[in-house]
PDB file of N, CA and C in Angstrom:
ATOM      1  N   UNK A   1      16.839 -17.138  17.349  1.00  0.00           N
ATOM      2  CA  UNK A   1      16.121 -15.998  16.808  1.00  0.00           C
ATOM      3  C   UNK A   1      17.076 -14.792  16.859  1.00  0.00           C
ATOM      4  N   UNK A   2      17.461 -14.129  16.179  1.00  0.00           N
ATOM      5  CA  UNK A   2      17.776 -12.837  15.812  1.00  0.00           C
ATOM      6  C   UNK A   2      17.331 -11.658  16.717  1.00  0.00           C
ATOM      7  N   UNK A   3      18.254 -10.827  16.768  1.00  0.00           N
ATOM      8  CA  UNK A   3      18.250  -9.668  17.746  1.00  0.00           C
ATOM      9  C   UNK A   3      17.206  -9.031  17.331  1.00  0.00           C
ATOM     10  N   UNK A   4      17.591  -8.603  15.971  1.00  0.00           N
ATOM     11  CA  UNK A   4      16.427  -7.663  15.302  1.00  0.00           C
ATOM     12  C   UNK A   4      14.769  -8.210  15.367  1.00  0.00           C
ATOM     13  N   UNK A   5      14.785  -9.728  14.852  1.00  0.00           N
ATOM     14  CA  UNK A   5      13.915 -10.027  14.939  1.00  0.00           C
ATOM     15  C   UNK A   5      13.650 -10.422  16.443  1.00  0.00           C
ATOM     16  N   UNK A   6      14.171 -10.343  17.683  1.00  0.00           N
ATOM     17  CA  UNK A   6      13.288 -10.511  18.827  1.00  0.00           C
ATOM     18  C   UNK A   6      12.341  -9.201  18.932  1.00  0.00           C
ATOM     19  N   UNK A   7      13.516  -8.172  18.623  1.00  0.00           N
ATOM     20  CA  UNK A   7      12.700  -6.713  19.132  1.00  0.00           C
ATOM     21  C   UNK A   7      11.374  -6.310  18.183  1.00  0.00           C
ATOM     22  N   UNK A   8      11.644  -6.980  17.368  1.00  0.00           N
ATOM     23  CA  UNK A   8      10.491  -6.773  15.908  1.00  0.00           C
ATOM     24  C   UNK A   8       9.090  -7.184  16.891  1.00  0.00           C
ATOM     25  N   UNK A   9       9.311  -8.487  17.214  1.00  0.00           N
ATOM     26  CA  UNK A   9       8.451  -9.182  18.215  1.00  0.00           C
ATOM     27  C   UNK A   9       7.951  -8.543  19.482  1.00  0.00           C
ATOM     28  N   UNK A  10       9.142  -7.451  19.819  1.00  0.00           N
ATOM     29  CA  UNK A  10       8.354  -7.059  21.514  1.00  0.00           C
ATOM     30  C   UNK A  10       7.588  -5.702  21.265  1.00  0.00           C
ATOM     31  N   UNK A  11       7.704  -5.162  19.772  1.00  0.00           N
ATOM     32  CA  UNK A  11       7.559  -4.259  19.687  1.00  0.00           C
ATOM     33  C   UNK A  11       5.906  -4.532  19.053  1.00  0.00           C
ATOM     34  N   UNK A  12       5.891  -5.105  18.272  1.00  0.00           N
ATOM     35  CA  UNK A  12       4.778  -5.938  17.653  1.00  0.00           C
ATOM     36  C   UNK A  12       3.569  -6.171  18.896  1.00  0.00           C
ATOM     37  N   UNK A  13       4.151  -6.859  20.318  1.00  0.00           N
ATOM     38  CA  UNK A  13       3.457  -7.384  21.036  1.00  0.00           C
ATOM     39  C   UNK A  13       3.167  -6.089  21.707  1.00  0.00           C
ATOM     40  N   UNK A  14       4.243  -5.171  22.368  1.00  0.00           N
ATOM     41  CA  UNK A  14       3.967  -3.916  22.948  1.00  0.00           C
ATOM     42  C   UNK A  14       2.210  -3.016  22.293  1.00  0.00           C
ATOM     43  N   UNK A  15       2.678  -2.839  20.544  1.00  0.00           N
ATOM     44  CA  UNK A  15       1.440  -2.192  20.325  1.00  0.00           C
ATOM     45  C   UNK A  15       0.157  -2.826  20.518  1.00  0.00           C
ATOM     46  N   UNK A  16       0.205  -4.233  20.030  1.00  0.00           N
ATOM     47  CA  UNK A  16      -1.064  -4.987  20.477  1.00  0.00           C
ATOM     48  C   UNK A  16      -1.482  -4.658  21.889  1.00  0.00           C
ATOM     49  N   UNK A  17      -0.677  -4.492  22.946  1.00  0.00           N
ATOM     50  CA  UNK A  17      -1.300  -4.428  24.036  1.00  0.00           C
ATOM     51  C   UNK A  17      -2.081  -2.894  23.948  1.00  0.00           C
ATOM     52  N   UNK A  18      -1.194  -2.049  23.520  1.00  0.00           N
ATOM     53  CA  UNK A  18      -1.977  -0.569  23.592  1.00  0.00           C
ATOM     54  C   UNK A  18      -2.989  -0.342  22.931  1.00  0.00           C
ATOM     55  N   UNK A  19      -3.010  -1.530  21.666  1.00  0.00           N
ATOM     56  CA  UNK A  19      -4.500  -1.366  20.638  1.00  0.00           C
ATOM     57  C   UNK A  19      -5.470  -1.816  21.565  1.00  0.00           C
ATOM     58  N   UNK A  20      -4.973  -2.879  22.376  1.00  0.00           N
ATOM     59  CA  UNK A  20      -6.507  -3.808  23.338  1.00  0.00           C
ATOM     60  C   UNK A  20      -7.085  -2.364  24.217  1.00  0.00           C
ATOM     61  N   UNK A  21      -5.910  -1.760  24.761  1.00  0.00           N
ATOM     62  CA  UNK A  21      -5.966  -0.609  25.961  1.00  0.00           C
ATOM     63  C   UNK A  21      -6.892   0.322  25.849  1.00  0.00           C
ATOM     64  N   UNK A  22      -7.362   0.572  24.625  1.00  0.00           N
ATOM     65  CA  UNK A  22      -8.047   1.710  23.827  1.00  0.00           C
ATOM     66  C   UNK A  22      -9.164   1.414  23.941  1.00  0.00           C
ATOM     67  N   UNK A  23     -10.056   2.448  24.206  1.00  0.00           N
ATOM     68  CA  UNK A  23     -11.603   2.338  24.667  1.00  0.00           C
ATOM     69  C   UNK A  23     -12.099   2.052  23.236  1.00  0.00           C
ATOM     70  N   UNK A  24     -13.180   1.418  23.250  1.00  0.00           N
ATOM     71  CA  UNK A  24     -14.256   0.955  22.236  1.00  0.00           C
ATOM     72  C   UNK A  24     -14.235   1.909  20.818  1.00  0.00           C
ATOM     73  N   UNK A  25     -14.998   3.431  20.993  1.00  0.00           N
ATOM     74  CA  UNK A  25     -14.640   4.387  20.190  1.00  0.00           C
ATOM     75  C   UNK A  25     -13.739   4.834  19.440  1.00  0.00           C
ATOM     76  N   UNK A  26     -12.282   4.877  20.562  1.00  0.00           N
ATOM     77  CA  UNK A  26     -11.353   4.696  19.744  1.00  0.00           C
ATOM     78  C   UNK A  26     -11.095   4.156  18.388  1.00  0.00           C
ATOM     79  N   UNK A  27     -11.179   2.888  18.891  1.00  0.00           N
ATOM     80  CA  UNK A  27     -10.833   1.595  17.890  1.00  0.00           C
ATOM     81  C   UNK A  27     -11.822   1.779  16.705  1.00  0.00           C
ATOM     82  N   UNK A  28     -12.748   1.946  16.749  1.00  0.00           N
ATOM     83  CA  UNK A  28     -14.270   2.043  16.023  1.00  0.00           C
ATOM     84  C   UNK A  28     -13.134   3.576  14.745  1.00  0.00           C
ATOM     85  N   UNK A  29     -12.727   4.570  15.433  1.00  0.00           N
ATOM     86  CA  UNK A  29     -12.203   5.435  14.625  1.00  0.00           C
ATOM     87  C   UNK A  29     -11.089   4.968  14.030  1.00  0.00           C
ATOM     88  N   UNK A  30     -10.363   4.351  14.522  1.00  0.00           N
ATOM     89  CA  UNK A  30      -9.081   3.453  13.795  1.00  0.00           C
ATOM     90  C   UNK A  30      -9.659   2.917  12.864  1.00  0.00           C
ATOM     91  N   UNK A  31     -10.823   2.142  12.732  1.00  0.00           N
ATOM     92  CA  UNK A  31     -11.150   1.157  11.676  1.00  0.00           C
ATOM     93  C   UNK A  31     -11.586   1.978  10.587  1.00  0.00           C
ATOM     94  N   UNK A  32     -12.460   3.289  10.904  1.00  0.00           N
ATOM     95  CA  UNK A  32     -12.914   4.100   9.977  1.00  0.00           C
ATOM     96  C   UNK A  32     -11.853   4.427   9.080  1.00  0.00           C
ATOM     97  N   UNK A  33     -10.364   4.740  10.015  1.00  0.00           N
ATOM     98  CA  UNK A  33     -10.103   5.685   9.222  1.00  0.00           C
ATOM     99  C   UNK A  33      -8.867   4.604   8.456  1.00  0.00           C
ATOM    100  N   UNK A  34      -8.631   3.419   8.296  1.00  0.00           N
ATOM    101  CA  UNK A  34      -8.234   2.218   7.485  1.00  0.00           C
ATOM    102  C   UNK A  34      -9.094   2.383   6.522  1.00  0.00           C
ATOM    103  N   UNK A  35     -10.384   2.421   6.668  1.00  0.00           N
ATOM    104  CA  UNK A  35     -11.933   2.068   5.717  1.00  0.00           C
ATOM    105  C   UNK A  35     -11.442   3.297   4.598  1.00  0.00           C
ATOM    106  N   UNK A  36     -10.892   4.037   4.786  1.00  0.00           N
ATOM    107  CA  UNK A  36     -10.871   5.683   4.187  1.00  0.00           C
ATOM    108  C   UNK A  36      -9.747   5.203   3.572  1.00  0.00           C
ATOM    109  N   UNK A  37      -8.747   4.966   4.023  1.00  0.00           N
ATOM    110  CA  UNK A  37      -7.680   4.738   3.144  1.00  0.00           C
ATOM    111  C   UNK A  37      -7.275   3.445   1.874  1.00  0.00           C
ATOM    112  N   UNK A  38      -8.351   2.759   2.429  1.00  0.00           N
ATOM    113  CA  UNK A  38      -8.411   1.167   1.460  1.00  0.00           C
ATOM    114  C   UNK A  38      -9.080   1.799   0.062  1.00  0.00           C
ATOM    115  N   UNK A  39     -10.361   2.766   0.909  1.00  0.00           N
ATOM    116  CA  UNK A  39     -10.941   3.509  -0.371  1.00  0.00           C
ATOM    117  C   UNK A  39     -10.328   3.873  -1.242  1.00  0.00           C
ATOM    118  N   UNK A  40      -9.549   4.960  -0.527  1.00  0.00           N
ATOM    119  CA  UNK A  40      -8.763   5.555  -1.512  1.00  0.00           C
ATOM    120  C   UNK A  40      -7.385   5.345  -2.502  1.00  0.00           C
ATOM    121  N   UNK A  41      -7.236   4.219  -1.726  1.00  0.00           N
ATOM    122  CA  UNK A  41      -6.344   3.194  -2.839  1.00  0.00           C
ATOM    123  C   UNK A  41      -6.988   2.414  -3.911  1.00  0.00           C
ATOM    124  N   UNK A  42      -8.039   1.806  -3.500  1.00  0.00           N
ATOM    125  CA  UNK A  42      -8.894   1.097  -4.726  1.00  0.00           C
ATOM    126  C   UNK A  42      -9.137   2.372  -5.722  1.00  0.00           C
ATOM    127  N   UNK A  43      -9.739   3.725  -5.275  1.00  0.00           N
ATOM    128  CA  UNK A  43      -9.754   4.460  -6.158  1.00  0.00           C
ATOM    129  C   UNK A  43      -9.096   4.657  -6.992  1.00  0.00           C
ATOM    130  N   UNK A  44      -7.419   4.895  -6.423  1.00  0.00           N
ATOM    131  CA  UNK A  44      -6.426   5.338  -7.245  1.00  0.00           C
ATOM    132  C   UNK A  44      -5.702   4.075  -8.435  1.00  0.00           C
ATOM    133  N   UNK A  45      -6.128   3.220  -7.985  1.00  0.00           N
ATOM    134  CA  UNK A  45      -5.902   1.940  -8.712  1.00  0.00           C
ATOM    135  C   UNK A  45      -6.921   1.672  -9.953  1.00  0.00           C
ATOM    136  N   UNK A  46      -8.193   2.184  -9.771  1.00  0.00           N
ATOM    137  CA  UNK A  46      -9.336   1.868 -10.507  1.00  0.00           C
ATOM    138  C   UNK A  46      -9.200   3.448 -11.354  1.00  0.00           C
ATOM    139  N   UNK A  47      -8.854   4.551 -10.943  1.00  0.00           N
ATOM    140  CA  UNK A  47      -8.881   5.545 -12.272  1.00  0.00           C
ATOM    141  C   UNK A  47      -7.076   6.248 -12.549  1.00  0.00           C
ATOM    142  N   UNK A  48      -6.363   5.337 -11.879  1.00  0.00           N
ATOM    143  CA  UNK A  48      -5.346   5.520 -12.450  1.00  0.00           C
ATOM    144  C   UNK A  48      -5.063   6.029 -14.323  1.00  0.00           C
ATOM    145  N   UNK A  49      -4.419   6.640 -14.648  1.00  0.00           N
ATOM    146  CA  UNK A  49      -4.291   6.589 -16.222  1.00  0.00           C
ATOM    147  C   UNK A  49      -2.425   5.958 -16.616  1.00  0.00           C
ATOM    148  N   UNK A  50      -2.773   5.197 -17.553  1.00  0.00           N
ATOM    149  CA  UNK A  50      -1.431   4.530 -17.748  1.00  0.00           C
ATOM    150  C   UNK A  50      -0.962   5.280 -19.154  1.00  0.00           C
ATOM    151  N   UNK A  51       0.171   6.151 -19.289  1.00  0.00           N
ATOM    152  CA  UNK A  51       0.198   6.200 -20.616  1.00  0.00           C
ATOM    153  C   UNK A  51       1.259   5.347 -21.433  1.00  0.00           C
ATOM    154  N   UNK A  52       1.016   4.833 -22.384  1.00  0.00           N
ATOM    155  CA  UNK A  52       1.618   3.827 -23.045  1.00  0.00           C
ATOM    156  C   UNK A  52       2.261   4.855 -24.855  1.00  0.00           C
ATOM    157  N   UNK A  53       3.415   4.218 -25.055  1.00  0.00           N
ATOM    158  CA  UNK A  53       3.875   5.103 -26.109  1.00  0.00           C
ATOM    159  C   UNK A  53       3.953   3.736 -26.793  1.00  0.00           C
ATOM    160  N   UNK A  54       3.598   4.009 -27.888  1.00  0.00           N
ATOM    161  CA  UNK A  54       4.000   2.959 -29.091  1.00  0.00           C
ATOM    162  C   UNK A  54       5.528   2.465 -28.959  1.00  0.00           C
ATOM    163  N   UNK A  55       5.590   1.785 -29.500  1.00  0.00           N
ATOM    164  CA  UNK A  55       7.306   1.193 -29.502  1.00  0.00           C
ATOM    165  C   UNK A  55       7.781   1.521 -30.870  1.00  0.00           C
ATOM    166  N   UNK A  56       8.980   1.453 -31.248  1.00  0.00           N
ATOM    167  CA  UNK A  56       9.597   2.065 -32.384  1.00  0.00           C
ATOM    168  C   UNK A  56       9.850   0.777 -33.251  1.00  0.00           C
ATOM    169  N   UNK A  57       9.232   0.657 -34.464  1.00  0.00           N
ATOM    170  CA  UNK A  57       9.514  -0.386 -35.509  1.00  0.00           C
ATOM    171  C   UNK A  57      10.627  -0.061 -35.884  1.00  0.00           C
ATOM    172  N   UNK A  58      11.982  -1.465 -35.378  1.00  0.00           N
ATOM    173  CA  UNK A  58      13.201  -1.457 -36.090  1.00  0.00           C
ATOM    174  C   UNK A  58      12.995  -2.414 -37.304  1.00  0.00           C
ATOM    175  N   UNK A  59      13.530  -1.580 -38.306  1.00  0.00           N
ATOM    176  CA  UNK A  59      13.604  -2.598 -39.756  1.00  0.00           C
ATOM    177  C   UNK A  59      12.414  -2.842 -40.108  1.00  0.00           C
ATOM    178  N   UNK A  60      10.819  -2.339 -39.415  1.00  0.00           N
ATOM    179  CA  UNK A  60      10.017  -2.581 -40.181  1.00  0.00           C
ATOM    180  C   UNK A  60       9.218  -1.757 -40.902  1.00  0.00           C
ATOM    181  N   UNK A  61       9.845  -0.619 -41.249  1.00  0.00           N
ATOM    182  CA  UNK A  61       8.954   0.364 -41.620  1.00  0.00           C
ATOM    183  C   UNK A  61       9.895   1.283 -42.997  1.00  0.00           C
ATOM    184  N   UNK A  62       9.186   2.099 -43.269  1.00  0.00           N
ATOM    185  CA  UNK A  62       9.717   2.987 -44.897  1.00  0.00           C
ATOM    186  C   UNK A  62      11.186   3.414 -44.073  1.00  0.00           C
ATOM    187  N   UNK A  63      12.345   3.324 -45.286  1.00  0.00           N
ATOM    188  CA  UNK A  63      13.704   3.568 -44.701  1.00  0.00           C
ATOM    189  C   UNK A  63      14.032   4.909 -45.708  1.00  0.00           C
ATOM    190  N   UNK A  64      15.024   5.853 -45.104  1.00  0.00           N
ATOM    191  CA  UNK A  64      15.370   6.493 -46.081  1.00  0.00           C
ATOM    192  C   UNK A  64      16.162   5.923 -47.399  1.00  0.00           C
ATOM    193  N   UNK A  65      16.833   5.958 -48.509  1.00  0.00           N
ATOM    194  CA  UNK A  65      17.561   5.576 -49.414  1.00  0.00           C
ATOM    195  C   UNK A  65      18.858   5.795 -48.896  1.00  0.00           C
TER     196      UNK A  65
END
């Protein structure tokens, strides 16, 4: 295993322990505030506006002389 990836791992395991550490409430506000942000990505995904430009007809359209 890889250096980087051991520490990826202790660091990974480190926060898990501090997420367990956290009183009930806490956590309850962590989840809320995920809940808030999922929202607001589906939002931005669902009224996004895409603008699209026509493409330029080569050779198929009126040419000058």
């Amino acid at each position: 295993m890889s250096p980087l990836f051991q520490k990826t791992l202790e660091r990974k395991s480190a926060r898990r322990q501090r997420l367990m550490a956290l009183p009930y409430p806490e956590k309850v506000r962590i989840v809320e505030q995920m809940r808030a942000a999922a929202r607001e990505i589906r939002l931005a995904e669902v009224g996004s506006l895409v603008l699209r430009e026509e493409s330029p007809s080569y050779g198929g359209g009126n040419t000058a002389p």
